[in-house]
N, C-alpha and C. Protein backbone atom coordinates (compact mmCIF):
# COMPACT_ATOMS: atom_id res chain seq x y z
N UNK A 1 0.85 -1.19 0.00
CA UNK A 1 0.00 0.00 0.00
C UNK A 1 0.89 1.24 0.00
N UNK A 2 0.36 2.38 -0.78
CA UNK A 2 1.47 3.42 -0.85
C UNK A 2 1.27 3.93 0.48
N UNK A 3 2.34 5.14 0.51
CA UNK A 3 1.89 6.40 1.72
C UNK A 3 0.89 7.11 1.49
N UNK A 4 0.33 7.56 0.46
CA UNK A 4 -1.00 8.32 0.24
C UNK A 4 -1.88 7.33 0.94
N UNK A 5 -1.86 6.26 0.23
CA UNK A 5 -3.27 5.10 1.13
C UNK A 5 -3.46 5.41 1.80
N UNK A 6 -2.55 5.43 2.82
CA UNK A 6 -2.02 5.16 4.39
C UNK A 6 -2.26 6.70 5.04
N UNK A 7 -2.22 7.11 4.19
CA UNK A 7 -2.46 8.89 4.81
C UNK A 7 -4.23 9.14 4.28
N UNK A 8 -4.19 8.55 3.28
CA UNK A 8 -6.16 8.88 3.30
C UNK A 8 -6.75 8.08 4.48
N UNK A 9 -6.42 6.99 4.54
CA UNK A 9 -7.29 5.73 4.85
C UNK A 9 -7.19 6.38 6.07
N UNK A 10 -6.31 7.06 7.30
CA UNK A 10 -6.16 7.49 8.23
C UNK A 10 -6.59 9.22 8.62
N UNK A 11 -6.93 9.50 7.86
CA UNK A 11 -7.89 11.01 7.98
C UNK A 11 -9.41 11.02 8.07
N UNK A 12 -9.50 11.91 8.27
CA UNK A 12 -11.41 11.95 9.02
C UNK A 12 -11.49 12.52 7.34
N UNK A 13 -12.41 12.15 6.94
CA UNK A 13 -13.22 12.72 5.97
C UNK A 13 -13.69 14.16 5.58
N UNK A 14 -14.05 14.88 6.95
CA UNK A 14 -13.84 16.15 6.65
C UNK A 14 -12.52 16.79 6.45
N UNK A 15 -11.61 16.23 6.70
CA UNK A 15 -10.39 17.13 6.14
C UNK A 15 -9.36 16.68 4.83
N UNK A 16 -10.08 15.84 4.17
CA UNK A 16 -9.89 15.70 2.43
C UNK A 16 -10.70 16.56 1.90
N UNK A 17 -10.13 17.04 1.10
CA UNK A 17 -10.12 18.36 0.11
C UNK A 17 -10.65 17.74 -1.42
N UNK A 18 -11.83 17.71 -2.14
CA UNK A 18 -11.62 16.55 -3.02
C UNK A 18 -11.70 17.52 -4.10
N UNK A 19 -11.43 17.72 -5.60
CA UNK A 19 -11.60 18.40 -6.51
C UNK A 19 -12.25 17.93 -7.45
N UNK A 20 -13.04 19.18 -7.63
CA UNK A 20 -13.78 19.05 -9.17
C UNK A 20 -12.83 19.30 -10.62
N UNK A 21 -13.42 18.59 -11.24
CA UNK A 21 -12.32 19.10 -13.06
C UNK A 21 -12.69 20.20 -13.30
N UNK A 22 -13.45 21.05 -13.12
CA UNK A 22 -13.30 22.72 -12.71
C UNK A 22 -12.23 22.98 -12.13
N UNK A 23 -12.41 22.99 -10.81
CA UNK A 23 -11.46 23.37 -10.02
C UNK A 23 -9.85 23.21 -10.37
N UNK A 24 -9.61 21.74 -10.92
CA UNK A 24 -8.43 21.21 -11.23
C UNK A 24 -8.19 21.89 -12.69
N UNK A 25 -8.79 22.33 -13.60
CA UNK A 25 -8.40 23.28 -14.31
C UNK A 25 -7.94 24.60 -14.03
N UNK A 26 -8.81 25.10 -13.16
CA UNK A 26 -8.59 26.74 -12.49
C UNK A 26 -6.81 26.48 -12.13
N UNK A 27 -6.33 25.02 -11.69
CA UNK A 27 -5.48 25.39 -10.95
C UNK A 27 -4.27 24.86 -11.78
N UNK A 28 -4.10 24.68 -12.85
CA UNK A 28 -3.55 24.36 -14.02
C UNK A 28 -3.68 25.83 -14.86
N UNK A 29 -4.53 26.80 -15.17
CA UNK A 29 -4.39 27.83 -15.40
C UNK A 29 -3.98 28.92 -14.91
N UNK A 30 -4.02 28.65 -13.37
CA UNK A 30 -3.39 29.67 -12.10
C UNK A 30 -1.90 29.57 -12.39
N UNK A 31 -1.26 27.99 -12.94
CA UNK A 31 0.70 27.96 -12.74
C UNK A 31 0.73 26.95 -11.57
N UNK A 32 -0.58 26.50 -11.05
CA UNK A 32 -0.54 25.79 -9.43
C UNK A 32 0.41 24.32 -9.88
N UNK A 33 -0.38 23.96 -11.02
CA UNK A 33 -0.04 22.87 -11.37
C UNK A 33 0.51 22.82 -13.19
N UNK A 34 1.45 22.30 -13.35
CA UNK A 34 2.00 22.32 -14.54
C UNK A 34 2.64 21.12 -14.78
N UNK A 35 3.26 20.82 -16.38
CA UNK A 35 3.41 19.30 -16.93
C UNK A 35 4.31 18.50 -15.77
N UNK A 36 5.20 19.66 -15.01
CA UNK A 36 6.26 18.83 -14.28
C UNK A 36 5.58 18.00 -13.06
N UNK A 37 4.18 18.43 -12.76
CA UNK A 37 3.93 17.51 -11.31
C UNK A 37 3.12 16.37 -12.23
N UNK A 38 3.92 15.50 -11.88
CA UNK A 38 3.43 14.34 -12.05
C UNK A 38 2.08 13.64 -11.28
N UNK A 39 1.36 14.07 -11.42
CA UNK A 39 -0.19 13.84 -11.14
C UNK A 39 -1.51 13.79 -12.57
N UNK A 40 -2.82 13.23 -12.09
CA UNK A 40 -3.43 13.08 -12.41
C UNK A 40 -4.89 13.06 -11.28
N UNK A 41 -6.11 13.99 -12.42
CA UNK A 41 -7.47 13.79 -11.31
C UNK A 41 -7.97 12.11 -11.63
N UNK A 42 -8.12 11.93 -10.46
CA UNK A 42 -8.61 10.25 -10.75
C UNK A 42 -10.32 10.61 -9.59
N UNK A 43 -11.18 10.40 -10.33
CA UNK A 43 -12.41 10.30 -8.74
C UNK A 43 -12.66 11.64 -7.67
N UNK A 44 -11.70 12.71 -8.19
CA UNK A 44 -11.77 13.73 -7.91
C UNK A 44 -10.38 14.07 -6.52
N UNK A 45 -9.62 13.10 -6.69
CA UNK A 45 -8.53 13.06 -6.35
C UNK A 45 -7.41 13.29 -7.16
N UNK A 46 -6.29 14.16 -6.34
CA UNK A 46 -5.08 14.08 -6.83
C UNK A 46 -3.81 12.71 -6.74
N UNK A 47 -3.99 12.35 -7.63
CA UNK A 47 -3.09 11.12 -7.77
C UNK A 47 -2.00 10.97 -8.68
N UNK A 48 -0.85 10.76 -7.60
CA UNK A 48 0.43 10.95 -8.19
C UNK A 48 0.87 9.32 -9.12
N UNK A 49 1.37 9.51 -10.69
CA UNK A 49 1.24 8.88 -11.62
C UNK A 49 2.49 8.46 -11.44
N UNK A 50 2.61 6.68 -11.89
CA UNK A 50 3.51 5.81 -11.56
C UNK A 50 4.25 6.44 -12.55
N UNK A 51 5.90 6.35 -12.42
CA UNK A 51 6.98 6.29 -13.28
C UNK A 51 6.66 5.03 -14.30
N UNK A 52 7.16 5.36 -15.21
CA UNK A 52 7.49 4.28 -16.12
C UNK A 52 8.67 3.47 -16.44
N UNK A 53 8.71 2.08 -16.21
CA UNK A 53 9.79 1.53 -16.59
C UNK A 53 10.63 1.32 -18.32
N UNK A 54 11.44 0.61 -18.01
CA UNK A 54 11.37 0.53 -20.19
C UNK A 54 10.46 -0.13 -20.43
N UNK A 55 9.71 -1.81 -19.86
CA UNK A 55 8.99 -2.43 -20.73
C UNK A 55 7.76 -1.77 -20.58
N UNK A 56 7.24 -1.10 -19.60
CA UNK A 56 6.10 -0.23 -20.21
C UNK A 56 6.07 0.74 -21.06
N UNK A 57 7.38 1.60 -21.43
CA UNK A 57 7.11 2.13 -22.32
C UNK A 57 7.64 1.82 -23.54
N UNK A 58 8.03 0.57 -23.61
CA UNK A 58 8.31 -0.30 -25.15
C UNK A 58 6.93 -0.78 -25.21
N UNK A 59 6.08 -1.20 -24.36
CA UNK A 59 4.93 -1.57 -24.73
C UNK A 59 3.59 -0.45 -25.31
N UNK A 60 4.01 0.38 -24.52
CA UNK A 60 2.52 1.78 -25.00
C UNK A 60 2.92 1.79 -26.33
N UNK A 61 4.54 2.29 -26.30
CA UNK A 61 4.78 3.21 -27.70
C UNK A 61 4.74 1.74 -28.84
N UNK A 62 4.61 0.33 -28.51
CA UNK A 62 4.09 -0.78 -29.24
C UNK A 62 2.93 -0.59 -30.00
N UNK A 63 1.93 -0.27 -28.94
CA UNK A 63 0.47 -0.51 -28.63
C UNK A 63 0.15 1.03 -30.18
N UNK A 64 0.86 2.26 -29.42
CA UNK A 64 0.84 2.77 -30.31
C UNK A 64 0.80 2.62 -32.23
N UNK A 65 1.57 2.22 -31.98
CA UNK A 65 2.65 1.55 -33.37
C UNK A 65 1.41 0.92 -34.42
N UNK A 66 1.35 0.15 -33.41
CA UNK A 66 0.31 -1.29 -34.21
C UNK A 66 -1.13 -1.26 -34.29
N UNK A 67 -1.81 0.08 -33.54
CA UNK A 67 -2.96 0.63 -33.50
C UNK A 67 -2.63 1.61 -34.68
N UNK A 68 -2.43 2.71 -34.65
CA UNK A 68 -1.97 3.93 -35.59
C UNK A 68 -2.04 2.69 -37.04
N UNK A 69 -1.02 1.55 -37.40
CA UNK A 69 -1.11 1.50 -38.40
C UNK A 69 -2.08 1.26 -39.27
N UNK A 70 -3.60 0.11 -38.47
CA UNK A 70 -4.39 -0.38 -38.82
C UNK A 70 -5.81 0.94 -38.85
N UNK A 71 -5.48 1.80 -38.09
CA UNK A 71 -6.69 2.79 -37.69
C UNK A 71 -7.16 2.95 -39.09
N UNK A 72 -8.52 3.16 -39.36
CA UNK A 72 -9.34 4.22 -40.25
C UNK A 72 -9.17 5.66 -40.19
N UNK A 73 -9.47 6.48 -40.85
CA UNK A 73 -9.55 7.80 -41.25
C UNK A 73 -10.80 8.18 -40.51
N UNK A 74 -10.40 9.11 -39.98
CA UNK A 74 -11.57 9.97 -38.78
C UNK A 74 -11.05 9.71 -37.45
N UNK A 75 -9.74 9.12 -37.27
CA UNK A 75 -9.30 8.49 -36.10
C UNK A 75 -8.11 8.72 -35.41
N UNK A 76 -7.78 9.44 -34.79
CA UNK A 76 -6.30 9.52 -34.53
C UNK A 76 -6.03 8.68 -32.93
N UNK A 77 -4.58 8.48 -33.16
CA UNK A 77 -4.09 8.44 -31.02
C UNK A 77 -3.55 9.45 -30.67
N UNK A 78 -3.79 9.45 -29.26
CA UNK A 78 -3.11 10.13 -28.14
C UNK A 78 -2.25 9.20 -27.28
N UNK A 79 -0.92 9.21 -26.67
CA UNK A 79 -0.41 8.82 -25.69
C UNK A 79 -0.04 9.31 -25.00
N UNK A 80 -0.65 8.62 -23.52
CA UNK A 80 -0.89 9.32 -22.37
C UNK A 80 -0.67 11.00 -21.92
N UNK A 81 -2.08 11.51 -22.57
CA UNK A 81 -2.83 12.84 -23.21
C UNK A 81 -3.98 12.51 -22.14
N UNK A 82 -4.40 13.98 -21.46
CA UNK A 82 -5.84 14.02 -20.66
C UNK A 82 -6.63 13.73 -21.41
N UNK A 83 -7.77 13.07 -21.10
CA UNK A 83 -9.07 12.88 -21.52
C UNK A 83 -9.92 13.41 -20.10
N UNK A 84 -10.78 13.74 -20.13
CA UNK A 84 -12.07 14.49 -19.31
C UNK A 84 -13.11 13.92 -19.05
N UNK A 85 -13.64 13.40 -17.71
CA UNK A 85 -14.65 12.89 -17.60
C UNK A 85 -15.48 13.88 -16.66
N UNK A 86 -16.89 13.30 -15.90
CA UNK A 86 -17.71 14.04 -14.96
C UNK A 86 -16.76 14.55 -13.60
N UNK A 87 -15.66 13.01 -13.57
CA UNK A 87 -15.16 13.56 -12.08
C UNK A 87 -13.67 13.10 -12.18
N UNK A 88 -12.96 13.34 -13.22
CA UNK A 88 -11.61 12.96 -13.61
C UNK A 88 -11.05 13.32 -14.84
N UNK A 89 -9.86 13.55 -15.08
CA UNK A 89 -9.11 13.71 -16.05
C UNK A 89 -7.56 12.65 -15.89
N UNK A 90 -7.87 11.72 -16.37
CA UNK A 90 -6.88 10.78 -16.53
C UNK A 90 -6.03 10.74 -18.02
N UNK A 91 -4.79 10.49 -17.26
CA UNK A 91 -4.07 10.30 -19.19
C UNK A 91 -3.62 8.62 -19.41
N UNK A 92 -4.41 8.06 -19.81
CA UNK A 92 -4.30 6.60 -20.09
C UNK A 92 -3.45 6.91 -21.30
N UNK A 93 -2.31 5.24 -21.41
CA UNK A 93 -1.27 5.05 -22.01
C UNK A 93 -1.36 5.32 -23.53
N UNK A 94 -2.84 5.35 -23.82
CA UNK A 94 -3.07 4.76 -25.41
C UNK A 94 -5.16 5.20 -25.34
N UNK A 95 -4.94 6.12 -26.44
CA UNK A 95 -6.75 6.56 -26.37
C UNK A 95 -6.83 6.75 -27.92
N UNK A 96 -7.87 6.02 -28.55
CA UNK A 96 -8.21 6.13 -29.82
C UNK A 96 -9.00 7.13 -29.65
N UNK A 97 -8.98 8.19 -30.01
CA UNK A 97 -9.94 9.47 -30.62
C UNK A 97 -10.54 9.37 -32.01
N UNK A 98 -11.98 9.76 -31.86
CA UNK A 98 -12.48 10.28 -32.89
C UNK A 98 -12.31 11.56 -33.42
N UNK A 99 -12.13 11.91 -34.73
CA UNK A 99 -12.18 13.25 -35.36
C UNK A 99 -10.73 13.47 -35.86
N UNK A 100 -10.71 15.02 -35.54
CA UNK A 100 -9.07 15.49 -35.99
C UNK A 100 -8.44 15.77 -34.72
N UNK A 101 -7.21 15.88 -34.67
CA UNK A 101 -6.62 16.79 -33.20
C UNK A 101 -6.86 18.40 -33.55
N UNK A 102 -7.59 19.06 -34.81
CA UNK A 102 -7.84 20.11 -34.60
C UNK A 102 -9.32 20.29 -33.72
N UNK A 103 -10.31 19.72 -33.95
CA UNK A 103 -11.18 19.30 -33.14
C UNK A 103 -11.13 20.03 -31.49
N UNK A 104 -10.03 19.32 -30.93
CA UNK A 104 -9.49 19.39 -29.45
C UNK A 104 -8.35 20.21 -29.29
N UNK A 105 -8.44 21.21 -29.42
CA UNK A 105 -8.35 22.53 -29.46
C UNK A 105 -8.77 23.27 -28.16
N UNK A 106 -9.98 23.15 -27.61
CA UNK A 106 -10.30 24.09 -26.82
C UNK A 106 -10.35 23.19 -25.82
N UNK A 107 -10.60 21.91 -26.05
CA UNK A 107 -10.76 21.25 -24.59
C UNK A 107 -10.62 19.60 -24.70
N UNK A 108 -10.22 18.95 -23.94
CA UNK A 108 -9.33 17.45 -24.08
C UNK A 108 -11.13 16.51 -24.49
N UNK A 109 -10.48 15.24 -25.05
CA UNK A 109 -11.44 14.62 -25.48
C UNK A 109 -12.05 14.00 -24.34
N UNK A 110 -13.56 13.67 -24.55
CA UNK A 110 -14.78 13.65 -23.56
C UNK A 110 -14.59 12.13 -23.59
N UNK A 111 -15.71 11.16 -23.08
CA UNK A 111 -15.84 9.91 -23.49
C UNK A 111 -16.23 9.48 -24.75
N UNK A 112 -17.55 10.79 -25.10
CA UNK A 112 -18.39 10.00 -26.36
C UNK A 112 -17.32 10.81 -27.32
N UNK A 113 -15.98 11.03 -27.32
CA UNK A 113 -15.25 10.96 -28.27
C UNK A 113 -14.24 10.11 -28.04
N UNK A 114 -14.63 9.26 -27.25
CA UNK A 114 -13.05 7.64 -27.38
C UNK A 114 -13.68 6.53 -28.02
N UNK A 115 -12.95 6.36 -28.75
CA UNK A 115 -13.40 4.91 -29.19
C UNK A 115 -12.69 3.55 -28.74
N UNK A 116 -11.39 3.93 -28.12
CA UNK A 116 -10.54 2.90 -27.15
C UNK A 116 -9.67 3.63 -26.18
N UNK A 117 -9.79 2.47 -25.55
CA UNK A 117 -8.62 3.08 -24.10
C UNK A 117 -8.13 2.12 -23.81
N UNK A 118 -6.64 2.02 -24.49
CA UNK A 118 -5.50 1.13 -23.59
C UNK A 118 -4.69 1.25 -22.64
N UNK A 119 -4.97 0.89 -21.37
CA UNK A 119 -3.65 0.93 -20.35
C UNK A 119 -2.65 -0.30 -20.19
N UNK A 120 -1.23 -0.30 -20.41
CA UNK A 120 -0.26 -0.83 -20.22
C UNK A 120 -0.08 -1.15 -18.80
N UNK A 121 -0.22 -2.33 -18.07
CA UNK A 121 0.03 -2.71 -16.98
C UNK A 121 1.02 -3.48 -16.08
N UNK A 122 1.39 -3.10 -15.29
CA UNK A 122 2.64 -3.84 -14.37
C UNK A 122 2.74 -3.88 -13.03
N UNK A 123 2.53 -2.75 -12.50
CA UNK A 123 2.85 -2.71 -11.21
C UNK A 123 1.30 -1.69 -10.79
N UNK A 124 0.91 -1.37 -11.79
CA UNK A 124 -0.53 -0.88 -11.96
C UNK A 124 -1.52 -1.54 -11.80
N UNK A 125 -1.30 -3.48 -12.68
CA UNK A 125 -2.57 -4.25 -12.55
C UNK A 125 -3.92 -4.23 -11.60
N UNK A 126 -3.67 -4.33 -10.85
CA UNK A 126 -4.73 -4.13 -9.99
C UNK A 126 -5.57 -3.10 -9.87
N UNK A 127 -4.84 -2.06 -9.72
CA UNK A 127 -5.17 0.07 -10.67
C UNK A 127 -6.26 -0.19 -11.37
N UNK A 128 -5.52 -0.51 -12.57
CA UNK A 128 -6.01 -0.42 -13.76
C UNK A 128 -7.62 -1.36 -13.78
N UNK A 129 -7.66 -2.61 -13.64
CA UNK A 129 -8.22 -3.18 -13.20
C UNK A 129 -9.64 -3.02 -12.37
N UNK A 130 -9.53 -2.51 -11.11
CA UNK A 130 -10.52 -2.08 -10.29
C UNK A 130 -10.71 -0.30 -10.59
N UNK A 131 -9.90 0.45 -10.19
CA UNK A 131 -9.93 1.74 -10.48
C UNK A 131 -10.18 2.50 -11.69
N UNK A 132 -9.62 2.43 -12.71
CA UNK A 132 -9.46 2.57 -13.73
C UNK A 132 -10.80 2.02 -14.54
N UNK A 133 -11.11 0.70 -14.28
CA UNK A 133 -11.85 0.03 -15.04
C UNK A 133 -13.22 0.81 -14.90
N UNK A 134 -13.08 0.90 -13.17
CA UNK A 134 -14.90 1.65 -12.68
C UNK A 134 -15.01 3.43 -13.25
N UNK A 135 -13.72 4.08 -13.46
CA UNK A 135 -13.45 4.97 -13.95
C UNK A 135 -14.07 5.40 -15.61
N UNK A 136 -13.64 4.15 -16.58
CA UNK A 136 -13.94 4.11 -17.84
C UNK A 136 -15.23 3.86 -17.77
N UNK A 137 -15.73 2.78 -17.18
CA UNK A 137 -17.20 2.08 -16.88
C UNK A 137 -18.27 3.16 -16.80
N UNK A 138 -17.64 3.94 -16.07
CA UNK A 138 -18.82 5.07 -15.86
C UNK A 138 -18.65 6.31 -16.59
N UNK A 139 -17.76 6.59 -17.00
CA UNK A 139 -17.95 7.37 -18.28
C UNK A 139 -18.57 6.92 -19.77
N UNK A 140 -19.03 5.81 -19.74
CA UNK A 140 -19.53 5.17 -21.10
C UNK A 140 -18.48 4.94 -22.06
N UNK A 141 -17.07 4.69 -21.76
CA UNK A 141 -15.92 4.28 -22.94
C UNK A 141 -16.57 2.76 -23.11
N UNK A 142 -16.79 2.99 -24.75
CA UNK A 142 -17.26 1.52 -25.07
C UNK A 142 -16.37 0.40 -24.99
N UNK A 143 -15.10 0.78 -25.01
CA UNK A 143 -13.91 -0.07 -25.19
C UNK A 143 -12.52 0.02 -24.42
N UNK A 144 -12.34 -0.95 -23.91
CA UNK A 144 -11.03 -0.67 -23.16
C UNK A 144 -10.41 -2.05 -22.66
N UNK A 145 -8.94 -1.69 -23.08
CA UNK A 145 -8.12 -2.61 -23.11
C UNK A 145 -7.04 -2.72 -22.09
N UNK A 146 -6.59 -3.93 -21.47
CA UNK A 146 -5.38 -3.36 -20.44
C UNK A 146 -4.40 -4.67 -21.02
N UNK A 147 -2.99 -3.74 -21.46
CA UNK A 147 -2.19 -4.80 -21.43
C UNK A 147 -1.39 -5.35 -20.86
N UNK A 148 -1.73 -6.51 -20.44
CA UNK A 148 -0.84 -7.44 -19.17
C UNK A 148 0.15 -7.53 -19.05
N UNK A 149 1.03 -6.79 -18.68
CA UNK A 149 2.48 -7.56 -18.78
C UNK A 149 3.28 -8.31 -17.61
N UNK A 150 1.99 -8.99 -16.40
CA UNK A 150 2.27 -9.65 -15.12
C UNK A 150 2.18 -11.09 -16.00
N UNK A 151 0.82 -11.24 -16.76
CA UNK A 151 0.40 -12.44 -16.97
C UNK A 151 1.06 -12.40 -18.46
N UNK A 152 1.35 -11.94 -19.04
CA UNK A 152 1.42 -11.73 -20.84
C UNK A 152 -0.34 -12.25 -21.37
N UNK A 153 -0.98 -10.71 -21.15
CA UNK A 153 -2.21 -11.35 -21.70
C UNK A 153 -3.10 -10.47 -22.07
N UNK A 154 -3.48 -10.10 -22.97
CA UNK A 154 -4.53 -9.04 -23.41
C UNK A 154 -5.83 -8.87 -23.26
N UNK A 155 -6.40 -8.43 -22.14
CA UNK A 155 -7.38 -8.20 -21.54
C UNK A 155 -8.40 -6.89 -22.11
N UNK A 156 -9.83 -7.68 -22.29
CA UNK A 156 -10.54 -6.88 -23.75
C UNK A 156 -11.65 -6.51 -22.82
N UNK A 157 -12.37 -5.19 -22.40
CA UNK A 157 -13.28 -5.09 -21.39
C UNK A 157 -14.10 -4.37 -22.67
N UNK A 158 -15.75 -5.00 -22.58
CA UNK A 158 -16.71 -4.29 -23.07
C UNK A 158 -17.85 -4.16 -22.41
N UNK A 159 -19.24 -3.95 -22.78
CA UNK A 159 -20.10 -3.36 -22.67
C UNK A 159 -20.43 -2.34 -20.88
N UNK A 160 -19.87 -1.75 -20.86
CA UNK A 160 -19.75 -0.82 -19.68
C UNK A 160 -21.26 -0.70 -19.36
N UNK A 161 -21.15 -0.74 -17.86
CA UNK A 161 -22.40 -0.63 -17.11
C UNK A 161 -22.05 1.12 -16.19
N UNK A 162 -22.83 1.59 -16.17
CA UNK A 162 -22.47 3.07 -15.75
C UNK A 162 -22.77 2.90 -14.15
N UNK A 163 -24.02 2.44 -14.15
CA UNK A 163 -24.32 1.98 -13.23
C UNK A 163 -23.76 1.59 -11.95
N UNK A 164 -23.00 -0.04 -12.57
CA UNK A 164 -22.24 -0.57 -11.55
C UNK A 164 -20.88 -0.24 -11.86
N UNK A 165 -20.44 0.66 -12.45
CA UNK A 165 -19.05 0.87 -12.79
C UNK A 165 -18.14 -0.16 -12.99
N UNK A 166 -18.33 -1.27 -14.06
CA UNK A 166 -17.70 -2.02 -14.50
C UNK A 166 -18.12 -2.39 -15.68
N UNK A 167 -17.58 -3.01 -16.65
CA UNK A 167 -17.85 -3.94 -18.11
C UNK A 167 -18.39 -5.29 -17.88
N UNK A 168 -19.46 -5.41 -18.19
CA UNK A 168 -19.96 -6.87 -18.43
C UNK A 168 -19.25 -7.52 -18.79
N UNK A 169 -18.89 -7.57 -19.29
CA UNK A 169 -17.99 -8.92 -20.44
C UNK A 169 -16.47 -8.11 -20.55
N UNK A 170 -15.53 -9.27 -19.85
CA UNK A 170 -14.08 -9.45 -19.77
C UNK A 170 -13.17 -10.62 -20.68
N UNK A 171 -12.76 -10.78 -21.74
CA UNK A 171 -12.15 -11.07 -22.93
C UNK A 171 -10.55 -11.37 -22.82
N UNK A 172 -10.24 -12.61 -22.49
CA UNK A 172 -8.63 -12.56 -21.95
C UNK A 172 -7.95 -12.95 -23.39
N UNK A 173 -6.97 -12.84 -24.14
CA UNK A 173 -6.19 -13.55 -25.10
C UNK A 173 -4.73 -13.37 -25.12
N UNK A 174 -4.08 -14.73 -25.18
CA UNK A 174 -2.80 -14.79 -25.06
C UNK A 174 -2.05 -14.50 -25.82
N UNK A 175 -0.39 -14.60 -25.88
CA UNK A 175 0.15 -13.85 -26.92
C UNK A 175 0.31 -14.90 -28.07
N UNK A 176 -0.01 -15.42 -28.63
CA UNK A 176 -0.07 -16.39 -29.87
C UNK A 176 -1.78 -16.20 -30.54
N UNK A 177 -2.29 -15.38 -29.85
CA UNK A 177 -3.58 -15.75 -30.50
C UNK A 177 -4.07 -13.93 -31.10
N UNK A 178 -5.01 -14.15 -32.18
CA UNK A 178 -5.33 -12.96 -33.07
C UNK A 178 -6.29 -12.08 -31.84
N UNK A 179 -6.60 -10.85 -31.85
CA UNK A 179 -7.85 -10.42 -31.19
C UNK A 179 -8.41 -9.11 -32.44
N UNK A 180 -9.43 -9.42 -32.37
CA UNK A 180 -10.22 -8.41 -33.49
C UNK A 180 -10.36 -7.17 -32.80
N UNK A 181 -9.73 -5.80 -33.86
CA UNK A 181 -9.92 -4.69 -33.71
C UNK A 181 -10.87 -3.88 -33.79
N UNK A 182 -11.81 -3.63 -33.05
CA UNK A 182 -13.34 -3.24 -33.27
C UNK A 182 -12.93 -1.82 -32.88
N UNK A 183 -13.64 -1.45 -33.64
CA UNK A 183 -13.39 0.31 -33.62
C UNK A 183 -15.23 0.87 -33.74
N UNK A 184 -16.03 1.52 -32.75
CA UNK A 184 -17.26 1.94 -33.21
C UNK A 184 -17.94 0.63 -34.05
N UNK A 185 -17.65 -0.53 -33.18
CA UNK A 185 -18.59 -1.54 -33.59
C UNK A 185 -18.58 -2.10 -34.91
N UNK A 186 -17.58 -1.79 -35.38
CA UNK A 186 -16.89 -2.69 -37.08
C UNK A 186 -15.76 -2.97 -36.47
N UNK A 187 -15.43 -4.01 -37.05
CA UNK A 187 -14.10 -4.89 -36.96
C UNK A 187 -13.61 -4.39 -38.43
N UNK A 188 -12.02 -4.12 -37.52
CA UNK A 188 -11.26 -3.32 -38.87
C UNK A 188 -10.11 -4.61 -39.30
N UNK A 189 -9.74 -5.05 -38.51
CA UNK A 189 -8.54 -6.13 -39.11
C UNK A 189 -8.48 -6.82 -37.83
N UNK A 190 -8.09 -8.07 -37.59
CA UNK A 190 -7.33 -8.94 -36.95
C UNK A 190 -5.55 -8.77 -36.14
N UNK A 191 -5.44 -8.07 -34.76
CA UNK A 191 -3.77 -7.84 -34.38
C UNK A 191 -3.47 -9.13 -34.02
N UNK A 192 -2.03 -9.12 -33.83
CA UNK A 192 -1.65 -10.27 -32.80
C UNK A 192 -1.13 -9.93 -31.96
N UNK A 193 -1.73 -10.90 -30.72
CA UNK A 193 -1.33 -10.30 -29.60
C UNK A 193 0.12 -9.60 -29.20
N UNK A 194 0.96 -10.56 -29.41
CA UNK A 194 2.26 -10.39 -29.04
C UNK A 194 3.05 -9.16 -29.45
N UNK A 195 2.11 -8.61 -30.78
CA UNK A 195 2.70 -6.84 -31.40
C UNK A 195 2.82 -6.06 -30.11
N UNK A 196 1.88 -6.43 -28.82
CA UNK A 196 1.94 -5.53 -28.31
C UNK A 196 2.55 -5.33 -26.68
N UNK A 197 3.39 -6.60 -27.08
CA UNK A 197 4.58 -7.01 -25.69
C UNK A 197 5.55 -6.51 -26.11
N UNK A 198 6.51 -6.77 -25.00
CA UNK A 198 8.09 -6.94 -25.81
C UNK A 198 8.39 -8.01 -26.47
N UNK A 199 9.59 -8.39 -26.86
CA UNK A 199 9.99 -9.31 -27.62
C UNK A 199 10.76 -10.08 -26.82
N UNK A 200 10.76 -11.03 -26.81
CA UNK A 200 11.11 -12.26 -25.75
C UNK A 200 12.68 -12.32 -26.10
């Protein structure tokens, strides 16, 4: 458990401070907060964002790679770029956007402009997983992916319940096997898994 845990889990409730994505903008436009603090709003918390090792970031800038090549037109990526929800602004590893990046211009992409969300996982799994997952879940991201790199295994989360803040249906595939690229509910081509590990 980190020290933040350990420092929430042990405070009275009235004296957490929680922020709105208002607020957390005001304070990004004030100079409060800028690219160097390594944070992110998660739930309306400030949460300080894991370092990256090499194989996570041989794996995003993978994930990248091998998404970008197959994408359709109307589609671009972001890596790990804010996206904006009701009560968070998270920068997941890998976000298929709809439109142009002139588009997002005035303000980071919403949900009903993602069409995927990949997070690269390691020391995150569990994060990503429970947090993250109830995070996407309730913003309505139709699609979201986490890639394993505890288990080597590509984990495919769909039909999001807003509700219960999770995806109905959880989709595991290993690295020898194809998984179909559904983009807005067409299947664009067939990846293989393993494009989006390292290389053994």
């Amino acid at each position: 458990m980190s020290d933040a845990s350990v420092l929430k889990d042990n405070l009275p409730n009235d004296l957490l401070w929680r922020l709105s994505v208002d607020k957390y903008h005001e304070m990004i436009r004030a100079g409060i907060l800028s690219e160097n603090d390594h944070v992110e709003l998660i739930e309306g918390w400030l949460v300080e964002k894991m370092p990256n090792n090499p194989a996570h970031t041989y794996s995003t800038e993978r994930s990248r790679e091998t998404v970008e090549h197959v994408l359709p037109k109307g589609y671009f990526v972001n890596v790990q770029q804010p996206i904006t929800t009701a009560t968070s602004e998270s920068e997941p590893d890998v976000a298929v956007i709809r439109g142009s990046r002139e588009a997002y211009l005035a303000h980071h992409p919403y949900p009903e402009n993602i069409a995927l969300i990949i997070e690269v996982s390691d020391s995150t799994l569990k994060y990503d997983r429970t947090t993250k997952q109830r995070l996407y879940a309730k913003a309505g991201v139709k699609l979201y992916w986490i890639v394993n790199l505890v288990e080597k295994q590509l984990e495919i989360y769909t039909q999001p319940s807003s509700e219960k803040g999770i995806y109905e249906v959880v989709t595991t595939y290993n690295l020898d096997e194809q998984v179909p690229f559904i983009i807005d509910d067409h299947e664009v081509t067939q990846l293989l898994v393993r494009d989006f590990f390292p290389r053994a």
